[in-house]
C-alpha atoms as a PDB file:
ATOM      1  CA  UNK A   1     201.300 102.657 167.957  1.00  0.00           C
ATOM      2  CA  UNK A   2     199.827 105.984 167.606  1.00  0.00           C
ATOM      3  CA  UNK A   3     201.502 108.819 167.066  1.00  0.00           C
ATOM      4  CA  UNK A   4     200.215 112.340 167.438  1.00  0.00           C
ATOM      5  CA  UNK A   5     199.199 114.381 164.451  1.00  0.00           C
ATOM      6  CA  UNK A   6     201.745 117.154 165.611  1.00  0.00           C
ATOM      7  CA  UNK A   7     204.339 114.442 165.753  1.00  0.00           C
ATOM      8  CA  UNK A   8     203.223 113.825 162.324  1.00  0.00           C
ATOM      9  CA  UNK A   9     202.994 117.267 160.967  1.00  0.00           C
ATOM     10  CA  UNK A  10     206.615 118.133 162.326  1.00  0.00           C
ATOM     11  CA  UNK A  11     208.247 114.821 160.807  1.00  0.00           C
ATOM     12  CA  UNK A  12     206.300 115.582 157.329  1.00  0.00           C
ATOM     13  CA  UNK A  13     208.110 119.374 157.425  1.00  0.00           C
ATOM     14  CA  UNK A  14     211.425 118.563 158.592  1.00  0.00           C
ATOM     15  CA  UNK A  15     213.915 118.686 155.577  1.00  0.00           C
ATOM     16  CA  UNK A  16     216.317 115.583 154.954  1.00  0.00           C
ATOM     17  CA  UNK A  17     218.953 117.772 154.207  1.00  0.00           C
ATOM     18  CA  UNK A  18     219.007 118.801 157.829  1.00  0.00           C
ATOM     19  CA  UNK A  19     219.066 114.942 159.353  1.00  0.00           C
ATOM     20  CA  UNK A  20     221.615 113.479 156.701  1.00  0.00           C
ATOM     21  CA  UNK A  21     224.641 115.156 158.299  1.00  0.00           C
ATOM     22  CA  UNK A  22     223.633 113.381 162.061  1.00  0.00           C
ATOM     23  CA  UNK A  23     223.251 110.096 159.711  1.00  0.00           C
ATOM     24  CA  UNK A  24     226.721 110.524 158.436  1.00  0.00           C
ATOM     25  CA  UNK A  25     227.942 111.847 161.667  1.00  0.00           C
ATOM     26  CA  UNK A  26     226.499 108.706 163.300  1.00  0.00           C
ATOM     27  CA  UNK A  27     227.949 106.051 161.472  1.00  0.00           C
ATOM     28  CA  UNK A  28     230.971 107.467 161.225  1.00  0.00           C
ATOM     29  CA  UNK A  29     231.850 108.028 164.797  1.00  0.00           C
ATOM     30  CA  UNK A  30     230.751 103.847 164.806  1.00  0.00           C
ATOM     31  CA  UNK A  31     233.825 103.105 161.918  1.00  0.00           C
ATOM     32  CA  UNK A  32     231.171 103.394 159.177  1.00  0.00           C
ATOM     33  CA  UNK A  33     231.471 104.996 156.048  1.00  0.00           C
ATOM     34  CA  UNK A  34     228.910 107.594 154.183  1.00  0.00           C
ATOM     35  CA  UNK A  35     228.860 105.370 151.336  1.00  0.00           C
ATOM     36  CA  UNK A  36     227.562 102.528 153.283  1.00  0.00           C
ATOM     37  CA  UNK A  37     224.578 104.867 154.288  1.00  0.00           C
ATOM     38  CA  UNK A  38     223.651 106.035 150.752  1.00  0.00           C
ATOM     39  CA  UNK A  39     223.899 102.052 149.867  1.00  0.00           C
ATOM     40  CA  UNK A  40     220.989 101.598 152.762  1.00  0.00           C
ATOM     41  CA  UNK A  41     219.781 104.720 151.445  1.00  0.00           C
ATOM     42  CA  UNK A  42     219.469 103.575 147.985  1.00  0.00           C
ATOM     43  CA  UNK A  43     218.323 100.113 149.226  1.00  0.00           C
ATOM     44  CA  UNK A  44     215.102 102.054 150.912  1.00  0.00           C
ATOM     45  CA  UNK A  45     214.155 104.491 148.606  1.00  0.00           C
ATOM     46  CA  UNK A  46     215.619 103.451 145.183  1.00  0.00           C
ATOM     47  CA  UNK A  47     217.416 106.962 145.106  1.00  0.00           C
ATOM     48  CA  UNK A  48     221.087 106.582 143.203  1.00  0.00           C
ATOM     49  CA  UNK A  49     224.247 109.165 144.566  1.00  0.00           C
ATOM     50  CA  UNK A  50     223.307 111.764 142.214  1.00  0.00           C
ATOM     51  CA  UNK A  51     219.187 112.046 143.078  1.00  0.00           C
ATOM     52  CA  UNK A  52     220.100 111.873 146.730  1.00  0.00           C
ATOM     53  CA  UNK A  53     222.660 114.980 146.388  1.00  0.00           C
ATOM     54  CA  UNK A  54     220.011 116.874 144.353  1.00  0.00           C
ATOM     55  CA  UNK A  55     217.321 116.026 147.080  1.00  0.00           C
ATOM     56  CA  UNK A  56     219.427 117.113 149.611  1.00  0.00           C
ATOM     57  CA  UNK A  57     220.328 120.701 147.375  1.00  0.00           C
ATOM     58  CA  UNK A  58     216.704 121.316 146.894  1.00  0.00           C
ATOM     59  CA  UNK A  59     216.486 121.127 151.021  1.00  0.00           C
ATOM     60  CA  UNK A  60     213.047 118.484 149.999  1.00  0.00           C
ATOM     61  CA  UNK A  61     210.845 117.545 152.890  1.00  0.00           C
ATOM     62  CA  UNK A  62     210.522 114.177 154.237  1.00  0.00           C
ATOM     63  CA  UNK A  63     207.375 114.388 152.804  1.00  0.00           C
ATOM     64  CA  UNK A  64     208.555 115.179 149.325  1.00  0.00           C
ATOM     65  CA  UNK A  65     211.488 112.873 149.903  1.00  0.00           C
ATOM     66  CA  UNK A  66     208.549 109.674 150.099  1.00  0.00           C
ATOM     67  CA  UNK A  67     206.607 110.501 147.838  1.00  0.00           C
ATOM     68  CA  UNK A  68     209.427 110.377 145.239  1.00  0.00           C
ATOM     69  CA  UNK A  69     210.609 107.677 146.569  1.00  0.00           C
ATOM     70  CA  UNK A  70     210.315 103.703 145.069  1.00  0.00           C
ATOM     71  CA  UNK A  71     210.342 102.500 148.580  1.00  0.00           C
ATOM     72  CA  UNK A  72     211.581  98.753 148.741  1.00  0.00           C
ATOM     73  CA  UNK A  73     209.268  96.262 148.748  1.00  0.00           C
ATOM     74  CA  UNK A  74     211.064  94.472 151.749  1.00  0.00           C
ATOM     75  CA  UNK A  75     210.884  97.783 153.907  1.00  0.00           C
ATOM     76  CA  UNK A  76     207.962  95.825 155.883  1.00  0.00           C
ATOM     77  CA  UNK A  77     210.830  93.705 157.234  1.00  0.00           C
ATOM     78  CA  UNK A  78     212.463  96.394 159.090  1.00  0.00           C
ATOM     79  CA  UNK A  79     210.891  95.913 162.385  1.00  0.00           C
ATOM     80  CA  UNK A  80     211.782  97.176 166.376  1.00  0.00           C
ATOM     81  CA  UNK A  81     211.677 100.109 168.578  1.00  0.00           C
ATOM     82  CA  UNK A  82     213.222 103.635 167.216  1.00  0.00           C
ATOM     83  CA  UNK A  83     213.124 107.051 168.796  1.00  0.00           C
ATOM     84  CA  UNK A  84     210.213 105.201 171.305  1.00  0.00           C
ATOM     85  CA  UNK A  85     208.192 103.750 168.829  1.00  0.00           C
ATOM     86  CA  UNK A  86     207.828 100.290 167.745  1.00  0.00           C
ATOM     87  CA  UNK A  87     208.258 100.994 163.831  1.00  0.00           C
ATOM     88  CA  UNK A  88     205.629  97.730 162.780  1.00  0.00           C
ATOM     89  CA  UNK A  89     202.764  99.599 164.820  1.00  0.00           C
ATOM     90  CA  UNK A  90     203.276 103.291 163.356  1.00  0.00           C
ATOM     91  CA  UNK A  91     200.100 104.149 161.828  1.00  0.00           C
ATOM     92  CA  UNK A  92     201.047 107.228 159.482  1.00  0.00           C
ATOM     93  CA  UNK A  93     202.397 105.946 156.278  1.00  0.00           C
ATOM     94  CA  UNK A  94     205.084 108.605 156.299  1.00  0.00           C
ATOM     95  CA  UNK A  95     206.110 108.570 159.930  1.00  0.00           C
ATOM     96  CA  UNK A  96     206.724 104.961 159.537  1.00  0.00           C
ATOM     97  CA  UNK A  97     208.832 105.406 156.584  1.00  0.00           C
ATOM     98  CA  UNK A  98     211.266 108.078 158.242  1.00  0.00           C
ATOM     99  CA  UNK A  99     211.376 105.776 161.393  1.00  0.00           C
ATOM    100  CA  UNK A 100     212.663 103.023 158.738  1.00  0.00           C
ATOM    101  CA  UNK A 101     215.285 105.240 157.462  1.00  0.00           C
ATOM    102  CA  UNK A 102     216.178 105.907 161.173  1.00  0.00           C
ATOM    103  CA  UNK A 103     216.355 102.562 162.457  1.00  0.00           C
ATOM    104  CA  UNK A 104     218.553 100.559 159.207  1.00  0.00           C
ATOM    105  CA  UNK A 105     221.137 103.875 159.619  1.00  0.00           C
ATOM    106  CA  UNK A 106     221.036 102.898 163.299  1.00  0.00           C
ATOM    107  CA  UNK A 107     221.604  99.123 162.685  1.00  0.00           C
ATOM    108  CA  UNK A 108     224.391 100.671 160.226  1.00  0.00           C
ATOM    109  CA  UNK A 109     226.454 102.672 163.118  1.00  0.00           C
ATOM    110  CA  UNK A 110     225.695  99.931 165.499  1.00  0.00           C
ATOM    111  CA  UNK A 111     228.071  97.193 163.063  1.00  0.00           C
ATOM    112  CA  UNK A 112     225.266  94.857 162.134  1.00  0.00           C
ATOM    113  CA  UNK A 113     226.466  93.650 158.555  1.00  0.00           C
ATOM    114  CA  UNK A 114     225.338  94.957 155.563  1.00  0.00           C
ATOM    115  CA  UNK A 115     223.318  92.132 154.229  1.00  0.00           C
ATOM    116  CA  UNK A 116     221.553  91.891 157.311  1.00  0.00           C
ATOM    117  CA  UNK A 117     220.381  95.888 157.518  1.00  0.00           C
ATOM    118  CA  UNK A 118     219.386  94.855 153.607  1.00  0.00           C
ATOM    119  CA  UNK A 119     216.675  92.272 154.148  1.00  0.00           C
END
């Protein structure tokens, strides 16, 4: 699916520290916990409790928060539609990485177990 390059541009900009708190809000309102999403967190993007807090301090763009990242090699698995967009035919590298973060935070909040949202 093709994205636009503004669509790109704005998702490459936008700093993680100002989505995490709608991740945490999300899950929780669902009966979730914030530690389950750093464990999914962690599980994407190799990032430990301590990284992710100092990621999240130094206000890092998505784009910066990528390109640090060790990005799991089963990330490929996460598959479906997120935000519009089928996440297996996002072109941009990137966009397709925030729109996995998106959708295993959303399969978090919506009670699908744990080692399912892990692949």
């Amino acid at each position: 699916m093709k994205t636009t390059s503004e669509h790109d541009e704005r998702i490459a900009k936008m700093t993680f520290a100002s989505v995490y708190p709608h991740y945490i809000t999300k899950v929780e309102k669902k009966g979730r916990t914030k530690e389950e999403v750093h464990q999914v967190i962690e599980w994407l993007t190799s990032f430990d409790d301590n990284l992710l807090q100092e990621l999240i301090n130094d206000k890092v763009t998505f784009e910066t928060f990528f390109q640090k990242a060790k990005l799991n090699p089963n990330a490929h698995l996460i598959t479906g539609v997120i935000c519009g967009y089928r996440i297996e035919e996002i072109e941009t590298p990137l966009t397709q990485q925030v729109r996995y973060l998106d959708k295993i935070v959303d399969e978090l909040a919506k009670g699908r177990k744990m080692e399912k949202i892990l692949r």
